[in-house]
N, C-alpha and C. Protein backbone atom coordinates (compact mmCIF):
# COMPACT_ATOMS: atom_id res chain seq x y z
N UNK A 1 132.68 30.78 95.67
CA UNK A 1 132.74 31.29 97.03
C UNK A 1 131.40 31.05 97.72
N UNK A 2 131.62 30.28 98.58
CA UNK A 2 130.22 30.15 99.46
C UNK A 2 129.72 31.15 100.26
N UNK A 3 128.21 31.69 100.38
CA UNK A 3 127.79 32.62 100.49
C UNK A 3 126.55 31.60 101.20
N UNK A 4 126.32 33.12 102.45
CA UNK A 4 125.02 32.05 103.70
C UNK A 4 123.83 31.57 102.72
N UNK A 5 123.27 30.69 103.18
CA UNK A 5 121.36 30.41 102.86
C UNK A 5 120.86 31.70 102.44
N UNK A 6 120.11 31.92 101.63
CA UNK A 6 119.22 32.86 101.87
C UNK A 6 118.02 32.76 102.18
N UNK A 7 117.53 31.48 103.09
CA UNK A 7 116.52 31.28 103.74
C UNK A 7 116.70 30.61 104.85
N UNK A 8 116.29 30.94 106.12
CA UNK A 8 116.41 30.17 107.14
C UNK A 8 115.79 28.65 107.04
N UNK A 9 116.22 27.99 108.02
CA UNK A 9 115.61 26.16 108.18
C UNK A 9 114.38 26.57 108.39
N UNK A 10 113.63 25.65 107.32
CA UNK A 10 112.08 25.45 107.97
C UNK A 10 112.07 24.62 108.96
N UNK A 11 111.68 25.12 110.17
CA UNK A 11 111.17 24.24 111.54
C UNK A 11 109.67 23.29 111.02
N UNK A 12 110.14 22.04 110.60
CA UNK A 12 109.31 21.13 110.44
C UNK A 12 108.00 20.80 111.29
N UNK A 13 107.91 21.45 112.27
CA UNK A 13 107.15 21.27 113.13
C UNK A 13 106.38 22.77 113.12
N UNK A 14 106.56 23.36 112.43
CA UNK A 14 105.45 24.37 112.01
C UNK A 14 105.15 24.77 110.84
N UNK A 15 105.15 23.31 109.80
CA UNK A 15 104.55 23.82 108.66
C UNK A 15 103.39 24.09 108.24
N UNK A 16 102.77 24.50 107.29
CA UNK A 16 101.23 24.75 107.23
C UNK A 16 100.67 23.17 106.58
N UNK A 17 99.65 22.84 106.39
CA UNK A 17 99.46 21.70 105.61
C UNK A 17 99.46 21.23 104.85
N UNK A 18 99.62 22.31 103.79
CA UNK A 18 99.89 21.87 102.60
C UNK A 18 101.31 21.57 102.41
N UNK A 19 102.51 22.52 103.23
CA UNK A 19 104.02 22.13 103.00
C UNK A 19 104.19 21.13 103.72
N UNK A 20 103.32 20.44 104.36
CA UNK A 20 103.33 19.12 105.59
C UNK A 20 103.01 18.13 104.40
N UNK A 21 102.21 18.35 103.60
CA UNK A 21 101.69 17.40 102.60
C UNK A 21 102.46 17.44 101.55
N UNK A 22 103.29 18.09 100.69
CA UNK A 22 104.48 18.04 100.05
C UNK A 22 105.85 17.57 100.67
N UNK A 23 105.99 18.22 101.68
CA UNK A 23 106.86 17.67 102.76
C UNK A 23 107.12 15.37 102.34
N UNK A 24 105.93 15.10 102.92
CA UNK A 24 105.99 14.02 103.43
C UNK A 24 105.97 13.69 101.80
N UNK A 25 105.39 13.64 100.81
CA UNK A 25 105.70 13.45 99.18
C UNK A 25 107.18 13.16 98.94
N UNK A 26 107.76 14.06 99.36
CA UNK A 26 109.41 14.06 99.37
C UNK A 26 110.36 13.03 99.97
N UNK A 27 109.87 12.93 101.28
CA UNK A 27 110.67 12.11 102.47
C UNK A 27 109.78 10.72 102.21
N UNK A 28 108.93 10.81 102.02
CA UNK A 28 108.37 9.49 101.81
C UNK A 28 108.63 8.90 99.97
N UNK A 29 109.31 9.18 99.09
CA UNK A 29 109.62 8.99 97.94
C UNK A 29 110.96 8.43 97.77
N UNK A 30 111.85 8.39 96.53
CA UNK A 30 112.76 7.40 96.57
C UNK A 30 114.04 8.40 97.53
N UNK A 31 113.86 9.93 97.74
CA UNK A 31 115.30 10.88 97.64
C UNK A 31 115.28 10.59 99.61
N UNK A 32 113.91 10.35 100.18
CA UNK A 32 113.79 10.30 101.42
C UNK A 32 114.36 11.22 102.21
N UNK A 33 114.50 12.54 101.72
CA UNK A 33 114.87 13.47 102.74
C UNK A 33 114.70 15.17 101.73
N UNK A 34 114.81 16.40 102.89
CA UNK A 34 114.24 17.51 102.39
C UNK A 34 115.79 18.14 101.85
N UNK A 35 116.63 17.73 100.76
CA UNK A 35 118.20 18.23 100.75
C UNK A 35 117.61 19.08 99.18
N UNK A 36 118.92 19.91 98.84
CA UNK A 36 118.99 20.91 97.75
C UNK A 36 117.57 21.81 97.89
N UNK A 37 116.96 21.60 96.35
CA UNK A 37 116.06 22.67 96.46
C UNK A 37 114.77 22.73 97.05
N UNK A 38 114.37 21.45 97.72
CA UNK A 38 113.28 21.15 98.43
C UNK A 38 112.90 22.06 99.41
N UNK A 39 113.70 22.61 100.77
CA UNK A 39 113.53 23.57 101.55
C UNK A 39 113.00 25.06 100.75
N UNK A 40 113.63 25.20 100.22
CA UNK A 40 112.88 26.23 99.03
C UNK A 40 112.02 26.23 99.17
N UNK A 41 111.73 25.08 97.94
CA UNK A 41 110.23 25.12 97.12
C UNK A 41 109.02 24.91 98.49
N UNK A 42 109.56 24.23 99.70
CA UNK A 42 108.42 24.38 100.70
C UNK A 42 107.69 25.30 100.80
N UNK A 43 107.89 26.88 100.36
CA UNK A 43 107.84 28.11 100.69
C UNK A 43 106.57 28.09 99.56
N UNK A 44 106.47 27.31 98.61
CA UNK A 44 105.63 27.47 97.83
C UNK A 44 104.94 25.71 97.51
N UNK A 45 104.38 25.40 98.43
CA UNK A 45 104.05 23.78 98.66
C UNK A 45 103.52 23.07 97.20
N UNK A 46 102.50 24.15 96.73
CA UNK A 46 102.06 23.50 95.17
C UNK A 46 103.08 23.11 94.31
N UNK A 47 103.96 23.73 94.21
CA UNK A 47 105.18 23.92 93.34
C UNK A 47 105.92 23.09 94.00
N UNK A 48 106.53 22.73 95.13
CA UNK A 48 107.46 22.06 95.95
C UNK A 48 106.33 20.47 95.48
N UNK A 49 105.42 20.16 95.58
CA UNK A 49 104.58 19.21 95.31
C UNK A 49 104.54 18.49 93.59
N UNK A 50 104.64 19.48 92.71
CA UNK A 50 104.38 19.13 91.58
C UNK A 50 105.85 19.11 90.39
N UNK A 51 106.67 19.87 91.49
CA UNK A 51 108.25 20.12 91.51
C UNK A 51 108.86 19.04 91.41
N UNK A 52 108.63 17.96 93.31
CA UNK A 52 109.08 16.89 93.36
C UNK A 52 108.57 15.91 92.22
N UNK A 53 107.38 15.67 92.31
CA UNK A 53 106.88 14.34 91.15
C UNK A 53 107.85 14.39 90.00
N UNK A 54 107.48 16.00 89.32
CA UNK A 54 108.72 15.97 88.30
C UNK A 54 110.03 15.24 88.10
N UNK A 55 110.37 16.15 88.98
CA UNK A 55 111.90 15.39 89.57
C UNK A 55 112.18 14.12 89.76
N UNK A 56 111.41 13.35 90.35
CA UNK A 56 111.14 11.85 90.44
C UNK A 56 111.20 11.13 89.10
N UNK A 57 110.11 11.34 88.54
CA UNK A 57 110.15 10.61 86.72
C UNK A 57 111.41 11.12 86.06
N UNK A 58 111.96 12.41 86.32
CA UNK A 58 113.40 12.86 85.48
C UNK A 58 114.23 12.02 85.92
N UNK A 59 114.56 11.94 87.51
CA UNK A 59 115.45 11.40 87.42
C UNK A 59 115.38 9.86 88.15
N UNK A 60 114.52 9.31 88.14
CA UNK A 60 114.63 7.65 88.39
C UNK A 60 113.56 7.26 87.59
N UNK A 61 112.79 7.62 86.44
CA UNK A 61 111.52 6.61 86.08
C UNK A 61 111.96 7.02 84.24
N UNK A 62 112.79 7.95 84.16
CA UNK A 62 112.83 8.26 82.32
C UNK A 62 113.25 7.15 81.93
N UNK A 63 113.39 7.45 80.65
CA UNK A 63 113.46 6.28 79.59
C UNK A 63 114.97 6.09 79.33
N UNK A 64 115.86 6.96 79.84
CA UNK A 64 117.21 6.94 79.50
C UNK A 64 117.94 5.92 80.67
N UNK A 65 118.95 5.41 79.82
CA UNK A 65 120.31 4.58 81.03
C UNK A 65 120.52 5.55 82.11
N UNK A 66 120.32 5.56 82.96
CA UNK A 66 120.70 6.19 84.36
C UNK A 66 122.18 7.14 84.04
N UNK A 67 123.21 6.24 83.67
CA UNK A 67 124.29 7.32 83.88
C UNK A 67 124.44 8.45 82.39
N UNK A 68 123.27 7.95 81.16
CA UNK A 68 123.38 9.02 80.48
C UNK A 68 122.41 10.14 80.86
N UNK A 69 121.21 9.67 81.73
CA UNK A 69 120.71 10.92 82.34
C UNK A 69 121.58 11.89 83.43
N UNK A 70 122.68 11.23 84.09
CA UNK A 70 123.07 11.84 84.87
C UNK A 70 124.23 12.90 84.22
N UNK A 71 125.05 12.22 83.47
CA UNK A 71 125.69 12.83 82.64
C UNK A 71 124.50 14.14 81.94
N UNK A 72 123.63 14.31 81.76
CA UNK A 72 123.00 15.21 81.38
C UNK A 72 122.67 16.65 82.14
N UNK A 73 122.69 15.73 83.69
CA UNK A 73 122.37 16.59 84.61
C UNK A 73 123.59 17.34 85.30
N UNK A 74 124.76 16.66 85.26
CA UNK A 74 125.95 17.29 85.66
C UNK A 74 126.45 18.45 84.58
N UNK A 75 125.69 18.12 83.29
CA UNK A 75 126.43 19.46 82.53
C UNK A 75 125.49 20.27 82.54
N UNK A 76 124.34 20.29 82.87
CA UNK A 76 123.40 21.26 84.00
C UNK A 76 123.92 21.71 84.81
N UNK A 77 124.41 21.07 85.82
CA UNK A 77 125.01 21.66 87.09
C UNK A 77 126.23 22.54 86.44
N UNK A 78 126.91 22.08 85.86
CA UNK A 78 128.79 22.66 85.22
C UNK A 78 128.32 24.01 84.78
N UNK A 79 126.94 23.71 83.35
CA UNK A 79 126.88 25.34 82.96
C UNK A 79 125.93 26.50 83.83
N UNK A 80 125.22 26.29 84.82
CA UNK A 80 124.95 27.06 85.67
C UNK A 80 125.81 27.37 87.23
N UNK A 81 127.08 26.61 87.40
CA UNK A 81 127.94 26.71 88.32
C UNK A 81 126.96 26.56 89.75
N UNK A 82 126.10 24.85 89.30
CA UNK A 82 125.53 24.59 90.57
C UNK A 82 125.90 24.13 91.40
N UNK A 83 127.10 24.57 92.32
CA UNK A 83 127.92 23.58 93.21
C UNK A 83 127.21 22.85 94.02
N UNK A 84 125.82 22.91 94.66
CA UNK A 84 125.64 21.96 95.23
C UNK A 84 124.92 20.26 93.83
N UNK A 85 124.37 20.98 93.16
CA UNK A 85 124.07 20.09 92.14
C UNK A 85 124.80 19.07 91.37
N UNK A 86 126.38 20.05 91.19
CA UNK A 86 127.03 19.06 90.58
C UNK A 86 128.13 18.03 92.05
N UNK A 87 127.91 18.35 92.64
CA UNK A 87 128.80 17.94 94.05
C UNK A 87 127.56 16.53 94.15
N UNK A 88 126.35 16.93 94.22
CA UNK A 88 125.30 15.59 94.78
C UNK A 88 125.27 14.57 93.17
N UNK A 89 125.81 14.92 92.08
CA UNK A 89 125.01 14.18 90.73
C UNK A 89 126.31 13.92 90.46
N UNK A 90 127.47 14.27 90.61
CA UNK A 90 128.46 13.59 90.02
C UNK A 90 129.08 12.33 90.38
N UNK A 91 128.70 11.85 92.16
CA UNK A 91 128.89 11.08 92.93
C UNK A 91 127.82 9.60 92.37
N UNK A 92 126.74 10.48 92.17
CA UNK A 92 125.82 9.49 91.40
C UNK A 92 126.13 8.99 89.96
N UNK A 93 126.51 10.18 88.73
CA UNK A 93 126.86 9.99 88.02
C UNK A 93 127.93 8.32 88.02
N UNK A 94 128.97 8.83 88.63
CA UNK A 94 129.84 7.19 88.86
C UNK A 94 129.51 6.33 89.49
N UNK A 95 128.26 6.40 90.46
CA UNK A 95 127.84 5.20 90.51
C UNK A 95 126.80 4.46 89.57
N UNK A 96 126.17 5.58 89.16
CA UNK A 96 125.30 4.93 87.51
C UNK A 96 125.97 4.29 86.64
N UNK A 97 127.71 4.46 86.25
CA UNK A 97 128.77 3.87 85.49
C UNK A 97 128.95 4.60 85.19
N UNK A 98 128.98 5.77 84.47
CA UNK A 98 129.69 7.21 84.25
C UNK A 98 131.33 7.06 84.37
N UNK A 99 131.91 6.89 83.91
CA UNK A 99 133.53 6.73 83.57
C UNK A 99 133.86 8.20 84.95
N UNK A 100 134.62 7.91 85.61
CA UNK A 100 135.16 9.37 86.47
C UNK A 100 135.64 10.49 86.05
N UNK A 101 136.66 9.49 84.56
CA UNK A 101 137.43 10.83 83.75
C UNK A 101 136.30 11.42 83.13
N UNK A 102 135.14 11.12 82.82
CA UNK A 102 134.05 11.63 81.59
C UNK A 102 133.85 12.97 82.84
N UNK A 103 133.30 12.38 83.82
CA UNK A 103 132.78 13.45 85.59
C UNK A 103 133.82 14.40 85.43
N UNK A 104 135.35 13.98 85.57
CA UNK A 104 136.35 15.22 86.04
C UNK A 104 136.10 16.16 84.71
N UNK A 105 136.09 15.61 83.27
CA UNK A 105 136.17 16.19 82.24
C UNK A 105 135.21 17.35 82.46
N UNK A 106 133.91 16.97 82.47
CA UNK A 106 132.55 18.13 82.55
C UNK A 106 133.04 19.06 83.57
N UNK A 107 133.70 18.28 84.47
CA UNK A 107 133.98 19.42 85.96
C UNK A 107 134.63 20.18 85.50
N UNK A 108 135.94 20.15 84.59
CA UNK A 108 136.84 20.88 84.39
C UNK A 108 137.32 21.55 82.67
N UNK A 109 135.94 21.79 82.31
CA UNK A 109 135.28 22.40 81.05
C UNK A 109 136.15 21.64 80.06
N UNK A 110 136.77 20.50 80.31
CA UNK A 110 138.06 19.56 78.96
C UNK A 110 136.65 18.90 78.29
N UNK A 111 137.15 18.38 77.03
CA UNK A 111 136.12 17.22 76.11
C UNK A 111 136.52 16.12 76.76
N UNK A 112 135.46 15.91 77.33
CA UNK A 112 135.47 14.33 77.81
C UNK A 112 135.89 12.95 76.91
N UNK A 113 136.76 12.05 77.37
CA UNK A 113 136.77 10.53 76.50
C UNK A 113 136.28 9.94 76.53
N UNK A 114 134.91 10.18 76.10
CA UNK A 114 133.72 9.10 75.37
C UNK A 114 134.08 8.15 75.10
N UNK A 115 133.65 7.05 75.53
CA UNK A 115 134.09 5.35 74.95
C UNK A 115 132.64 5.02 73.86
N UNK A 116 131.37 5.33 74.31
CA UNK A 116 130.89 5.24 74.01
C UNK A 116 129.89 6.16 73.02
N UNK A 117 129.55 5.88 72.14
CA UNK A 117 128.76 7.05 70.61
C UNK A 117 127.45 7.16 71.68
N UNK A 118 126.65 7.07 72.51
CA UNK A 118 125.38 7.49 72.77
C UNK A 118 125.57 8.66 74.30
N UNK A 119 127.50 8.63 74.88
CA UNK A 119 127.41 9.08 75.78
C UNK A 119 128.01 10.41 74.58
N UNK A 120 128.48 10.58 74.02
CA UNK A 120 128.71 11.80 72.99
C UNK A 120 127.59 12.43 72.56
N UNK A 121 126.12 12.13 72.43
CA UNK A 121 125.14 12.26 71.68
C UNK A 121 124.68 13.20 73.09
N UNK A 122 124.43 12.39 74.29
CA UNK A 122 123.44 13.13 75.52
C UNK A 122 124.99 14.76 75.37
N UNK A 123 125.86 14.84 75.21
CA UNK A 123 126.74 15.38 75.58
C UNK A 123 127.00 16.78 74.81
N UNK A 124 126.71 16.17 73.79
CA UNK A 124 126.51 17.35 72.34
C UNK A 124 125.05 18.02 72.02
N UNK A 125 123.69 17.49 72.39
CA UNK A 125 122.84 17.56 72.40
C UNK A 125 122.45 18.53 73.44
N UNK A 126 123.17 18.10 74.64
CA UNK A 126 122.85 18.91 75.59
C UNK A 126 123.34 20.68 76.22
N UNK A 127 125.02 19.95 75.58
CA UNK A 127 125.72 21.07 75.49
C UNK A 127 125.48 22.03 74.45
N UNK A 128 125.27 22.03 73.38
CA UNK A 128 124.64 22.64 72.09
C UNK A 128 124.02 23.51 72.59
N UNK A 129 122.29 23.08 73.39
CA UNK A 129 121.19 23.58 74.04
C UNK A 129 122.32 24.84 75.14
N UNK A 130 122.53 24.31 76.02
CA UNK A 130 123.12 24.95 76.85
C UNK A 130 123.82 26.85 76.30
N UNK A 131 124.50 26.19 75.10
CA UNK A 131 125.66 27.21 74.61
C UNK A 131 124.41 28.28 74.12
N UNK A 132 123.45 27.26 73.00
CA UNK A 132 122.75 28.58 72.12
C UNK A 132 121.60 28.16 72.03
N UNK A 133 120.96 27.71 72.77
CA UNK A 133 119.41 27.47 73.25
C UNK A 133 118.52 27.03 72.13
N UNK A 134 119.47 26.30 70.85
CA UNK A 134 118.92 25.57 69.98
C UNK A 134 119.72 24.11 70.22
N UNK A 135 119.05 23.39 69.49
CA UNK A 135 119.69 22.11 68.87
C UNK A 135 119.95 21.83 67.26
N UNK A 136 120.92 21.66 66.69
CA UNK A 136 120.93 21.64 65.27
C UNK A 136 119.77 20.19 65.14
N UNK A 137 119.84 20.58 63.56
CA UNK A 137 119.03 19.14 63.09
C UNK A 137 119.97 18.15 63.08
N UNK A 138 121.80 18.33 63.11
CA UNK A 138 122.04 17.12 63.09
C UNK A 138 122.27 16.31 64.54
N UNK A 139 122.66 16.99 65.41
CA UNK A 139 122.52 16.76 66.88
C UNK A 139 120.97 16.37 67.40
N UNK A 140 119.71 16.76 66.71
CA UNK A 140 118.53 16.33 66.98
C UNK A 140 118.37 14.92 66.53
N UNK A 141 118.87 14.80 65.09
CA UNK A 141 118.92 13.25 64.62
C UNK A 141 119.53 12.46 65.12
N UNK A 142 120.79 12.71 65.51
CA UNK A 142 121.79 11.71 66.52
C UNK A 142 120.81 11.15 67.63
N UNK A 143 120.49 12.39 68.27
CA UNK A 143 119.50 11.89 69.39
C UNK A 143 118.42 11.16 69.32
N UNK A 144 117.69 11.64 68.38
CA UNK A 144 116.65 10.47 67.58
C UNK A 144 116.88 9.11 67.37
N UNK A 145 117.78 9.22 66.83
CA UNK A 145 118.75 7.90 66.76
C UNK A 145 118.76 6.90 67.09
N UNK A 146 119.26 7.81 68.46
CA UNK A 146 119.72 7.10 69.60
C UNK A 146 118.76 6.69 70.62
N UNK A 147 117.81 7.26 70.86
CA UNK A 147 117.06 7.17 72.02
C UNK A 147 115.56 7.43 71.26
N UNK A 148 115.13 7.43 70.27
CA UNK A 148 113.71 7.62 69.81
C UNK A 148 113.08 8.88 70.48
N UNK A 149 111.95 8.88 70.19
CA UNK A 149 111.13 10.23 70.45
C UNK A 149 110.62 10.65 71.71
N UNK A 150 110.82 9.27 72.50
CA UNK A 150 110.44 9.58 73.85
C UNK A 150 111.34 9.32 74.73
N UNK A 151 112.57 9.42 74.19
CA UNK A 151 113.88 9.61 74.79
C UNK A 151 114.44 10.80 74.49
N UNK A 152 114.40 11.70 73.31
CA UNK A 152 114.39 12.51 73.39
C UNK A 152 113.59 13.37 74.31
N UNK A 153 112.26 13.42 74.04
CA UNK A 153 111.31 14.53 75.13
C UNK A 153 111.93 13.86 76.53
N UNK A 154 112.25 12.86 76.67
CA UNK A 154 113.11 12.81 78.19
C UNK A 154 113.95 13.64 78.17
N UNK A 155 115.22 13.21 77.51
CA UNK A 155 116.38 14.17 77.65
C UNK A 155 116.00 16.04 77.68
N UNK A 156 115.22 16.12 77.06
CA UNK A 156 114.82 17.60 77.05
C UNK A 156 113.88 17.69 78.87
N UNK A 157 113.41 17.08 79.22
CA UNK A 157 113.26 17.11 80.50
C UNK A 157 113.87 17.02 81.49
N UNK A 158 114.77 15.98 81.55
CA UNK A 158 115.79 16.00 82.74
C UNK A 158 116.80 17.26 82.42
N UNK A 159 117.09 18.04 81.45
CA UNK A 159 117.67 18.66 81.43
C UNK A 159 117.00 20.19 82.08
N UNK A 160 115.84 20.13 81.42
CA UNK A 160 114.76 21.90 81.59
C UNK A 160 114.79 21.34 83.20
N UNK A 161 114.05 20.10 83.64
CA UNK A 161 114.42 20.20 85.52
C UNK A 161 115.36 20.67 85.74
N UNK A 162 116.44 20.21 85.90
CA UNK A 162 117.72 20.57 86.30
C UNK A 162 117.75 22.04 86.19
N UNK A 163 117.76 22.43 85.45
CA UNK A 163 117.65 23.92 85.35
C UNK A 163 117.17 24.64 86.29
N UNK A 164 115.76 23.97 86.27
CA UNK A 164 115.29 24.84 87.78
C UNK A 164 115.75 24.47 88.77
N UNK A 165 116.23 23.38 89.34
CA UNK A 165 117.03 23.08 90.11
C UNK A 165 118.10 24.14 90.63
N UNK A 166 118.85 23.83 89.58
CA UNK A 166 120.25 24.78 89.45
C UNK A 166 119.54 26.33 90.02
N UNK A 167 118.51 27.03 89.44
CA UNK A 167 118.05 27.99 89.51
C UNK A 167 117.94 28.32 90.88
N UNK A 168 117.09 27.37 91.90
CA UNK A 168 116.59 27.43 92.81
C UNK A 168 117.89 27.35 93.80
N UNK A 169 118.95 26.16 93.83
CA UNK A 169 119.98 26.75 94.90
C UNK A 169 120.97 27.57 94.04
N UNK A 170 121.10 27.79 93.36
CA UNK A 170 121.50 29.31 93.18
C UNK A 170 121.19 30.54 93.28
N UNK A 171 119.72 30.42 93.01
CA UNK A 171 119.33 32.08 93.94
C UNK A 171 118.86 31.78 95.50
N UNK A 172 119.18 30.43 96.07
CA UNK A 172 119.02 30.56 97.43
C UNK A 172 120.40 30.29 98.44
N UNK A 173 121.20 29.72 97.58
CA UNK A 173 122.42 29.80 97.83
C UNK A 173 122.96 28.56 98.63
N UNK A 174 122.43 27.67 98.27
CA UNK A 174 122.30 25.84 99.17
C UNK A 174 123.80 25.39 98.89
N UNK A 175 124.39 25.45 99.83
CA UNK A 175 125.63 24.63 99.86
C UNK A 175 125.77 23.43 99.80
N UNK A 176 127.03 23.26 99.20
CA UNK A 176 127.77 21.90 99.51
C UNK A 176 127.89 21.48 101.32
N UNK A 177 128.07 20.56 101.80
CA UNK A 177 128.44 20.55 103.23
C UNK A 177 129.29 21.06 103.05
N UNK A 178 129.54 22.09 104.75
CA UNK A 178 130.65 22.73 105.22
C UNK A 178 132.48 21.78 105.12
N UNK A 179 132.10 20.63 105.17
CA UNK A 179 133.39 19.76 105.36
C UNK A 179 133.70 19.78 103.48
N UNK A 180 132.87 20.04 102.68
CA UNK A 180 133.31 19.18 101.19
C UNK A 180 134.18 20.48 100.60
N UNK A 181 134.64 20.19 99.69
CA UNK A 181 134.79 21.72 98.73
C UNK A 181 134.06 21.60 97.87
N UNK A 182 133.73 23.05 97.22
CA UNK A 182 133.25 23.24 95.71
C UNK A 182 133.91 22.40 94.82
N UNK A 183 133.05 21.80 93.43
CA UNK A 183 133.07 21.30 93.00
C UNK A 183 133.86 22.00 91.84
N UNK A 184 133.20 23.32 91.35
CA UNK A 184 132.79 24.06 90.35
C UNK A 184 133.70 25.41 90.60
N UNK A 185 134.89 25.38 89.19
CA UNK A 185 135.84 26.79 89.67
C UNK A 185 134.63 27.89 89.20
């Protein structure tokens, strides 16, 4: 159920300088505009500043295939019921190659049909974390595996972002556009 902002629009034209200088970090970077949790984090420019960079290397500079990071980030969005998160990453998700049925699957809490053993690995690894805030050793080795040690500490990053992500329009309450529906029963 969509519920208002809980922050009004920052009037861009009266920010202080430092959210002018995070600001332009943002819009001038690959996302080129202030959407999801950015308006937020303005409120706190250091953080909105060191927030974005994050965000940037998670999600366009890691070491992972694009659509298994995204796939990572949509079951971020699924287990925190981030409707605007999973509404903006699932669209991406299929354009990274992400199979649609794998997208509807996460959307609609079913086991996805993995074609592939490394999209099962981001999937179990992640979901694991999610359920009980460990990872077994054998789901750690898969991942190892699969993606070495600095694919792992990726995957454990794009995922802990997301989180705050999720965190941030969920306790601020950032919608989907008025025209879309929720993503997320």
């Amino acid at each position: 159920m969509r519920q208002p902002p809980r922050l009004p629009p920052l009037d861009i034209n009266k920010l202080t300088p430092e959210q002018k200088a995070a600001a332009e970090g943002i819009i001038k970077g690959p996302r080129g505009a202030l959407r999801g949790p950015f308006e937020p984090w303005l409120r706190s420019p250091v953080l909105a500043d060191r927030a974005q960079r994050l965000g940037e290397y998670c999600r366009f500079n890691n070491t992972l295939p694009r659509d298994l990071s995204e796939l990572a980030i949509i079951l971020v969005g699924r287990r925190f019921k981030a409707q605007y998160e999973f509404y903006a990453h699932a669209r991406l998700a299929k354009e990274a190659g992400l199979a649609p049925e794998i997208v509807e699957a996460v959307r609609t809490y079913q086991s996805p049909p993995f074609k592939r053993e490394v999209e099962r690995v981001v999937y179990d690894f992640v979901s694991e974390y999610l359920a009980t805030n460990r990872v077994s050793d054998v789901n750690y080795k898969r991942a190892l595996d699969a993606f070495g040690e600095q694919g792992v500490v990726d995957l454990v990053g794009v995922s802990g972002y997301y989180m705050l992500v999720s965190m941030t329009l969920n306790v601020f309450q950032i919608n989907v556009p008025a025209e879309e529906p929720e993503p997320l029963a």
